[in-house]
PDB file of N, CA and C in Angstrom:
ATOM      1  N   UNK A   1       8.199 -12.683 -36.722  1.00  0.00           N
ATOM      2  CA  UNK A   1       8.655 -13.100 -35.418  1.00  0.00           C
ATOM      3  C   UNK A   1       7.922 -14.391 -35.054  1.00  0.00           C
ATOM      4  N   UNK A   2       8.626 -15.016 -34.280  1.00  0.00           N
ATOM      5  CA  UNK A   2       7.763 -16.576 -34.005  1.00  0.00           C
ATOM      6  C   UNK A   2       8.136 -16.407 -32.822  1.00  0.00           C
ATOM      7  N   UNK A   3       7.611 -16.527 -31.851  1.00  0.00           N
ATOM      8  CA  UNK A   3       7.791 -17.015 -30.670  1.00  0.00           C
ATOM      9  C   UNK A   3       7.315 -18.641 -29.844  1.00  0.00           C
ATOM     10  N   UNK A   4       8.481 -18.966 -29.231  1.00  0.00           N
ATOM     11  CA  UNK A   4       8.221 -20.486 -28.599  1.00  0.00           C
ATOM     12  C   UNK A   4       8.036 -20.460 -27.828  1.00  0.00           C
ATOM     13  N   UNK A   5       6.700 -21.155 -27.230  1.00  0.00           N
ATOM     14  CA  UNK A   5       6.003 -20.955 -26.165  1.00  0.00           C
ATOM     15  C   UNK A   5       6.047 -21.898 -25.079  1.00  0.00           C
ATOM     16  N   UNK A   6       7.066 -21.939 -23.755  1.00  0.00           N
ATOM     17  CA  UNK A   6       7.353 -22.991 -22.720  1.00  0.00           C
ATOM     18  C   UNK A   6       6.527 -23.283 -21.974  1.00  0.00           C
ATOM     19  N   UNK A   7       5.624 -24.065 -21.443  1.00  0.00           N
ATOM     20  CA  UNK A   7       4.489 -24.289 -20.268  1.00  0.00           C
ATOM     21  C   UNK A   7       4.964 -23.819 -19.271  1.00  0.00           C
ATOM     22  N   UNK A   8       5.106 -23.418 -18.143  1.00  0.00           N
ATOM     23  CA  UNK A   8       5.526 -23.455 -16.769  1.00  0.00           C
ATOM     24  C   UNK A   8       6.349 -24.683 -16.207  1.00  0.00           C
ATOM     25  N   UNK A   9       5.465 -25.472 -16.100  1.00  0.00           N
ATOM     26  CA  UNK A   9       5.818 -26.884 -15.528  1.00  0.00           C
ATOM     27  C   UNK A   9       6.964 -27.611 -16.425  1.00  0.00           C
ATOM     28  N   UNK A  10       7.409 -27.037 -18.145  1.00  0.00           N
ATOM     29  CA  UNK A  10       8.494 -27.443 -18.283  1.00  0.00           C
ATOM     30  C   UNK A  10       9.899 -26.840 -18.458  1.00  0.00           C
ATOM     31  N   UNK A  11       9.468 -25.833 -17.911  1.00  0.00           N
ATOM     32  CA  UNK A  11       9.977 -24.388 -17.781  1.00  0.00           C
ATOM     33  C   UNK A  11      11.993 -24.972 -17.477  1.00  0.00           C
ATOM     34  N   UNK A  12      11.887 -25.589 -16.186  1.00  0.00           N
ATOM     35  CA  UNK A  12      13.481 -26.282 -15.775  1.00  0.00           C
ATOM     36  C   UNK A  12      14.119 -26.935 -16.689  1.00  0.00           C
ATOM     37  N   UNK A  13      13.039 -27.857 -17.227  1.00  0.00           N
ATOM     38  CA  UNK A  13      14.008 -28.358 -18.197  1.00  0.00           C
ATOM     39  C   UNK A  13      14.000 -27.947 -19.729  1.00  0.00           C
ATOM     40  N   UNK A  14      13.213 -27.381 -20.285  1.00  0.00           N
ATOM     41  CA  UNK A  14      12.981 -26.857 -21.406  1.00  0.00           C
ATOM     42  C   UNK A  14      13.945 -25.527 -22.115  1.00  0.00           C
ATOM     43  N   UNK A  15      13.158 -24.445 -21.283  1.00  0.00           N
ATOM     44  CA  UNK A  15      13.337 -23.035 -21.302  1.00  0.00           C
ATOM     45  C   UNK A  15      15.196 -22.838 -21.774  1.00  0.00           C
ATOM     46  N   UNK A  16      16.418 -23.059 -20.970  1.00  0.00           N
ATOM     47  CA  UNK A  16      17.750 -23.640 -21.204  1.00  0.00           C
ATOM     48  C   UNK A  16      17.905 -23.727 -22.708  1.00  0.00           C
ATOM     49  N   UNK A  17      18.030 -25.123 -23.149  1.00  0.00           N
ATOM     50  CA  UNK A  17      18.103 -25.599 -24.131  1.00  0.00           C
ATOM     51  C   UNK A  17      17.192 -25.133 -25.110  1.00  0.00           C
ATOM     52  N   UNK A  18      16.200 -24.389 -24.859  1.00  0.00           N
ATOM     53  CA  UNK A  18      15.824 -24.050 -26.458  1.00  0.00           C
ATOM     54  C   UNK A  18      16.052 -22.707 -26.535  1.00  0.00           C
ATOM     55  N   UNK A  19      16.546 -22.072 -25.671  1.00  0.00           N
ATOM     56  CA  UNK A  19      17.046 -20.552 -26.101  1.00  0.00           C
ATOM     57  C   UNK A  19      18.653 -20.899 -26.903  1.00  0.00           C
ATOM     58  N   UNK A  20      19.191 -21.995 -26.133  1.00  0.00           N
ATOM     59  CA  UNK A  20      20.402 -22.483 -26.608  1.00  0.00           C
ATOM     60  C   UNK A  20      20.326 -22.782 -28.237  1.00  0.00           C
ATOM     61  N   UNK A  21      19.128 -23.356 -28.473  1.00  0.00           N
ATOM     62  CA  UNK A  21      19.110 -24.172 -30.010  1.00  0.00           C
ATOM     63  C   UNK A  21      18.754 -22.958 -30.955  1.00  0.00           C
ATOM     64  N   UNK A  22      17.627 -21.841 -30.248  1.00  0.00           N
ATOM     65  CA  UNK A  22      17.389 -20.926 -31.243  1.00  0.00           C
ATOM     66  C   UNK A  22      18.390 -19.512 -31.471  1.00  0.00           C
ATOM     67  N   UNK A  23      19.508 -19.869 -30.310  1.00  0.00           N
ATOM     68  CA  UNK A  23      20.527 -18.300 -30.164  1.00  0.00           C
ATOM     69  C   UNK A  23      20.752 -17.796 -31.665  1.00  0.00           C
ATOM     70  N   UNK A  24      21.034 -18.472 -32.763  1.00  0.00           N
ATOM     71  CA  UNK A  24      20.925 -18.138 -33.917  1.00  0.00           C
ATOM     72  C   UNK A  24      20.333 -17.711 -34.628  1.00  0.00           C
ATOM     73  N   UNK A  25      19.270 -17.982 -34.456  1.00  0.00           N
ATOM     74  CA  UNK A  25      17.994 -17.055 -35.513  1.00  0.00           C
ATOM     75  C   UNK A  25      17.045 -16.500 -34.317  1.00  0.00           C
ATOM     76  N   UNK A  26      17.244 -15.000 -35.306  1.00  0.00           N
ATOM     77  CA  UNK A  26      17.033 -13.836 -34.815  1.00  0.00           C
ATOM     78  C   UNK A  26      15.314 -13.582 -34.910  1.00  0.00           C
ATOM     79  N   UNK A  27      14.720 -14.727 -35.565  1.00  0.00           N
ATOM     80  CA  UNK A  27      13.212 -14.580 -35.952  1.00  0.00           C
ATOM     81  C   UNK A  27      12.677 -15.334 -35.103  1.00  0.00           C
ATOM     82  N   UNK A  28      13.393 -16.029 -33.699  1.00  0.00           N
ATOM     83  CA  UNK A  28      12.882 -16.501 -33.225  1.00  0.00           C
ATOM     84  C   UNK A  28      12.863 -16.865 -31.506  1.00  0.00           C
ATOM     85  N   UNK A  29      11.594 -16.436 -30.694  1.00  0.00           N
ATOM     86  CA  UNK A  29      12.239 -15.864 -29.510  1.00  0.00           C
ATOM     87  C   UNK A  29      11.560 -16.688 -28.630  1.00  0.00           C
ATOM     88  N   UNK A  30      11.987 -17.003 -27.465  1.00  0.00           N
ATOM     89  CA  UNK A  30      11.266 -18.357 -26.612  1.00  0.00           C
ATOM     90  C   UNK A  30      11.642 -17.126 -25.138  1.00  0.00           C
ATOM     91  N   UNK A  31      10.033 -18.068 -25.236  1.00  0.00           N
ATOM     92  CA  UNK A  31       9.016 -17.334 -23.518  1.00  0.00           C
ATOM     93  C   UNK A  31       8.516 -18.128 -23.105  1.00  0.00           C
ATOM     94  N   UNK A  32       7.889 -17.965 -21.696  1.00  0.00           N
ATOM     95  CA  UNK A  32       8.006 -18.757 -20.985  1.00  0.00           C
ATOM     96  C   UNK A  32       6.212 -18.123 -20.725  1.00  0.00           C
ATOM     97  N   UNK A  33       5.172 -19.460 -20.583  1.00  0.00           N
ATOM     98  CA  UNK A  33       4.061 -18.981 -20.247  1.00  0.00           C
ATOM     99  C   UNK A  33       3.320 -18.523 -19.386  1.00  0.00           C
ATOM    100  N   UNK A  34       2.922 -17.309 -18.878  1.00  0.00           N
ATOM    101  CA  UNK A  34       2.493 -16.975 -17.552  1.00  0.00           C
ATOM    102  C   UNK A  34       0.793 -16.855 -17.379  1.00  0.00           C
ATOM    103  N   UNK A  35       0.090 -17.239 -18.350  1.00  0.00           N
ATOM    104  CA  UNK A  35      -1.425 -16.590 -17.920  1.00  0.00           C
ATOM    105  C   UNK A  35      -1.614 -17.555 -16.932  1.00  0.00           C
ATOM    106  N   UNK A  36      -2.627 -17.032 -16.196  1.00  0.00           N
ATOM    107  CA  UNK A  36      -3.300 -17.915 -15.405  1.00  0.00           C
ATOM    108  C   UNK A  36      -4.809 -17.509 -15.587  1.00  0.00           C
ATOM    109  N   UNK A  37      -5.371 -18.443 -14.722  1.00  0.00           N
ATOM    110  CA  UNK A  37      -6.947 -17.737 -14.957  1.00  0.00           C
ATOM    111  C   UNK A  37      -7.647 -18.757 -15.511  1.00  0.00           C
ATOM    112  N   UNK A  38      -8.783 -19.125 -15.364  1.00  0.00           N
ATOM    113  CA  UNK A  38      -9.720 -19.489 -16.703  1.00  0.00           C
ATOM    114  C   UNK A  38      -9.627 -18.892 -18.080  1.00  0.00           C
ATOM    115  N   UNK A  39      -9.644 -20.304 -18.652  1.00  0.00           N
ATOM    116  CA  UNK A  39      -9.688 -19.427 -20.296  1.00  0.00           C
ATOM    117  C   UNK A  39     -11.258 -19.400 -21.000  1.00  0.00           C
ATOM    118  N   UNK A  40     -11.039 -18.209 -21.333  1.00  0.00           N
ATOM    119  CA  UNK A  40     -12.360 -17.142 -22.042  1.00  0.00           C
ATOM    120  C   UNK A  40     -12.589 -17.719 -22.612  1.00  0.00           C
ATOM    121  N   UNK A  41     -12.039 -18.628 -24.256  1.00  0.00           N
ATOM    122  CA  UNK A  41     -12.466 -18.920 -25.206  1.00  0.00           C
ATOM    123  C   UNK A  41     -13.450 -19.874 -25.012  1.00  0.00           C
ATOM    124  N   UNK A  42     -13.411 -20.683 -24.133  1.00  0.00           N
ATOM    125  CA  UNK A  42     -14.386 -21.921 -23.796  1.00  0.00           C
ATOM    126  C   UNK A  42     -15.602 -21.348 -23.754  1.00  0.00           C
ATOM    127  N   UNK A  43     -16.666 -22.035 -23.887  1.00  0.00           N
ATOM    128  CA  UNK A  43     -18.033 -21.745 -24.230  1.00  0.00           C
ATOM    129  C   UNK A  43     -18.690 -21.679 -22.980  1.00  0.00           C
ATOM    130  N   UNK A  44     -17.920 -22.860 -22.106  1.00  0.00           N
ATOM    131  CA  UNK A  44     -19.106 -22.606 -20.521  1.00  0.00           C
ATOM    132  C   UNK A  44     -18.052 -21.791 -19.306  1.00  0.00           C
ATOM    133  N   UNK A  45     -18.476 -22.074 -17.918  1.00  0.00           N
ATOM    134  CA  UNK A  45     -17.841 -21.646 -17.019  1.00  0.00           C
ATOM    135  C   UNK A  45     -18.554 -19.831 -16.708  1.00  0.00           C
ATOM    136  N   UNK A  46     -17.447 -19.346 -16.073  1.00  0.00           N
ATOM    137  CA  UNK A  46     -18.074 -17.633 -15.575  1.00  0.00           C
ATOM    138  C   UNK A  46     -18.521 -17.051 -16.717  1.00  0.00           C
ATOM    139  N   UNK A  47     -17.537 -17.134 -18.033  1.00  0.00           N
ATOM    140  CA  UNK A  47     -17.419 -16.196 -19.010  1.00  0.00           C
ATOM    141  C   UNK A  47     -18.894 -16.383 -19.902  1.00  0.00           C
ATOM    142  N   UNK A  48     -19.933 -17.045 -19.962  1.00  0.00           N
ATOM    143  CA  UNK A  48     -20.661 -17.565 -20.688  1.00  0.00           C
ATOM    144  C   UNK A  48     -21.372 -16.405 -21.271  1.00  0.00           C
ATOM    145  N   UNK A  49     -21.877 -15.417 -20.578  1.00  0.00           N
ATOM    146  CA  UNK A  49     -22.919 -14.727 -20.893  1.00  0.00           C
ATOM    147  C   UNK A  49     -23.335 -14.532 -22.251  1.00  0.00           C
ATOM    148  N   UNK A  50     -23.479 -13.650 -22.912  1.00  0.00           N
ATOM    149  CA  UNK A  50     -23.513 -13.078 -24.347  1.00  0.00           C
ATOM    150  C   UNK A  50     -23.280 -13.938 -25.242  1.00  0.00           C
ATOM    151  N   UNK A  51     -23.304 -13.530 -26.771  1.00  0.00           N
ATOM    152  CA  UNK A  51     -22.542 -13.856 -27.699  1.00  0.00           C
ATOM    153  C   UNK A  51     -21.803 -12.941 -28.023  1.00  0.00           C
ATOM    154  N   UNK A  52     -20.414 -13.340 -28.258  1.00  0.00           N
ATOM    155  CA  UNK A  52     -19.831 -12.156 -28.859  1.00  0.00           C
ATOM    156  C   UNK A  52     -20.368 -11.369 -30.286  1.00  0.00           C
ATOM    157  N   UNK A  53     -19.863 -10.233 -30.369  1.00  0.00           N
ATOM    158  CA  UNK A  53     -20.691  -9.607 -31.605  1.00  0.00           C
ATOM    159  C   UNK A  53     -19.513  -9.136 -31.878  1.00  0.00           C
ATOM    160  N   UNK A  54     -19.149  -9.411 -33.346  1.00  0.00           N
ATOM    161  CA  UNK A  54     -18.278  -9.214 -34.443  1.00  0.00           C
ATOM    162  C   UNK A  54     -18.615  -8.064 -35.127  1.00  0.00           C
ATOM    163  N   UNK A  55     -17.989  -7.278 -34.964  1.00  0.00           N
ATOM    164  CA  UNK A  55     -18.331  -5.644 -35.845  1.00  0.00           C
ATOM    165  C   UNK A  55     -17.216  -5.383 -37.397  1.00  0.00           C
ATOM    166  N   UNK A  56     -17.877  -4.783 -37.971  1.00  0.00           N
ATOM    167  CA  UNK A  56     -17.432  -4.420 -39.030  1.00  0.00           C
ATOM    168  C   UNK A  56     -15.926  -2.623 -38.805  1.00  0.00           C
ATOM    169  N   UNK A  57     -15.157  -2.296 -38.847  1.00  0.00           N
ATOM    170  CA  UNK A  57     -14.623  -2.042 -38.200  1.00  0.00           C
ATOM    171  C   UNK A  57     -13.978  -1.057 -39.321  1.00  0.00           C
ATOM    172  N   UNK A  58     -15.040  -1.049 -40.128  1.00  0.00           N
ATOM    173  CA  UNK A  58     -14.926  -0.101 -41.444  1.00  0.00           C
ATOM    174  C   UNK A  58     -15.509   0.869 -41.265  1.00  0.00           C
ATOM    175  N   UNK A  59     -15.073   2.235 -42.106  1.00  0.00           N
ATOM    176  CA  UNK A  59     -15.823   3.341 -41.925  1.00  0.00           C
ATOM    177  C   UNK A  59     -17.050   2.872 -42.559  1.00  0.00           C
ATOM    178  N   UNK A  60     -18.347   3.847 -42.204  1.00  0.00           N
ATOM    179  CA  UNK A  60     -19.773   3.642 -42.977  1.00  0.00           C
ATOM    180  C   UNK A  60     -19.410   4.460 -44.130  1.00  0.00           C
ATOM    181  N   UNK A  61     -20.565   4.217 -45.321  1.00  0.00           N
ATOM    182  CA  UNK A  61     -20.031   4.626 -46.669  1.00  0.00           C
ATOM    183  C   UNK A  61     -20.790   6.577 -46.225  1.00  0.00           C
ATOM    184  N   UNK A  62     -20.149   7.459 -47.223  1.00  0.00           N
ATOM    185  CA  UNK A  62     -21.103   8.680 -46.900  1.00  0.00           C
ATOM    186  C   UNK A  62     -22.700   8.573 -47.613  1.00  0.00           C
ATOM    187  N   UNK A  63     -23.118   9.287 -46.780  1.00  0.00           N
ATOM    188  CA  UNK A  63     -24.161   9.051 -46.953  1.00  0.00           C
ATOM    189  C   UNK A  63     -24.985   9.855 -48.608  1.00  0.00           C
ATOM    190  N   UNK A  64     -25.910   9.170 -49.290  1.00  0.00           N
ATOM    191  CA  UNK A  64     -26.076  10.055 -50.763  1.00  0.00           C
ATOM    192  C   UNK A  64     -25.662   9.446 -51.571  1.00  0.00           C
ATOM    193  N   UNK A  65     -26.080   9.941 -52.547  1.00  0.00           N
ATOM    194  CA  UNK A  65     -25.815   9.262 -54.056  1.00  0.00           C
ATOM    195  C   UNK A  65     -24.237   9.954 -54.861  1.00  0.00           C
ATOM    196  N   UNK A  66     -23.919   9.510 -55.880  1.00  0.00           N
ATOM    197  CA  UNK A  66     -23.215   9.773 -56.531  1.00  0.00           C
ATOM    198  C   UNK A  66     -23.451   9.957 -57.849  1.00  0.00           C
ATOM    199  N   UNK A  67     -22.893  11.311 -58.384  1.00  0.00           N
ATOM    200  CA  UNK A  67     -23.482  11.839 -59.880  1.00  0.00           C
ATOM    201  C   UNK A  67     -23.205  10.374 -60.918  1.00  0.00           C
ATOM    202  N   UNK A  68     -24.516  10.665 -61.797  1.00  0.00           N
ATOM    203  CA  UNK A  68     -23.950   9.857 -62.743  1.00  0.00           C
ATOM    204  C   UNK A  68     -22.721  10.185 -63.955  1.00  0.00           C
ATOM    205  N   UNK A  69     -22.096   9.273 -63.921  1.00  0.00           N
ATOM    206  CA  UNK A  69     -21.015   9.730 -65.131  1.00  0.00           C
ATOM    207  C   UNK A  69     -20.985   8.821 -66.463  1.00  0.00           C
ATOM    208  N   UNK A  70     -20.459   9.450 -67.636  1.00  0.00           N
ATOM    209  CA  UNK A  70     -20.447   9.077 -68.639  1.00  0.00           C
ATOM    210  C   UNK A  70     -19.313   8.564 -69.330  1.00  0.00           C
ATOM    211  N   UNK A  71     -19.079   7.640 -69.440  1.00  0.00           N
ATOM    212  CA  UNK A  71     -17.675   6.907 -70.180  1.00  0.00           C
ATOM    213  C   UNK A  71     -17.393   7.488 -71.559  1.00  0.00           C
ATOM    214  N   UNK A  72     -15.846   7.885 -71.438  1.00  0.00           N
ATOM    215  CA  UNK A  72     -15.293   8.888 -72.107  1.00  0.00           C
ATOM    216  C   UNK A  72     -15.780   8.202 -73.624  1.00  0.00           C
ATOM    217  N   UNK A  73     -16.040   8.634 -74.913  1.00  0.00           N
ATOM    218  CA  UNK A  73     -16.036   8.349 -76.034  1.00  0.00           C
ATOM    219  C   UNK A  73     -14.826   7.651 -77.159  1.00  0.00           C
ATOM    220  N   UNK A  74     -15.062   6.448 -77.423  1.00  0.00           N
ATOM    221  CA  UNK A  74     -14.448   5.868 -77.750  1.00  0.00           C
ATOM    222  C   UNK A  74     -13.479   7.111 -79.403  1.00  0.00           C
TER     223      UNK A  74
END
């Protein structure tokens, strides 16, 4: 899916014509942008505090060893 992303401010004249150009392909869908707010990603401003911390998001391995094994004989 791709989506095309309209600013607000060109919303009148934009938004129209490119739903018009993409009515054909089905992989591709135009919206219109609504966040508002300060953006987070920036380094200064309210959001500053912390660093973000990136986690591993994998199970932990079990805990213990594993028998040793012997490779089958040629």
């Amino acid at each position: 899916m791709i989506y095309c992303v309209v600013p607000p401010e060109l919303k009148d004249e934009l938004f129209d014509r490119l739903v018009e150009h993409y009515k054909d392909n089905p992989n591709v869908t135009v919206i219109v942008d609504r966040r508002t707010g300060p953006d987070r990603r920036s380094t200064g401003g309210q959001f500053q505090g912390g660093k973000r911390q990136v986690r591993d998001r994998r199970r932990g391995r079990i805990p213990g060893t594993f028998p040793e094994t012997e490779p089958p004989p040629d």
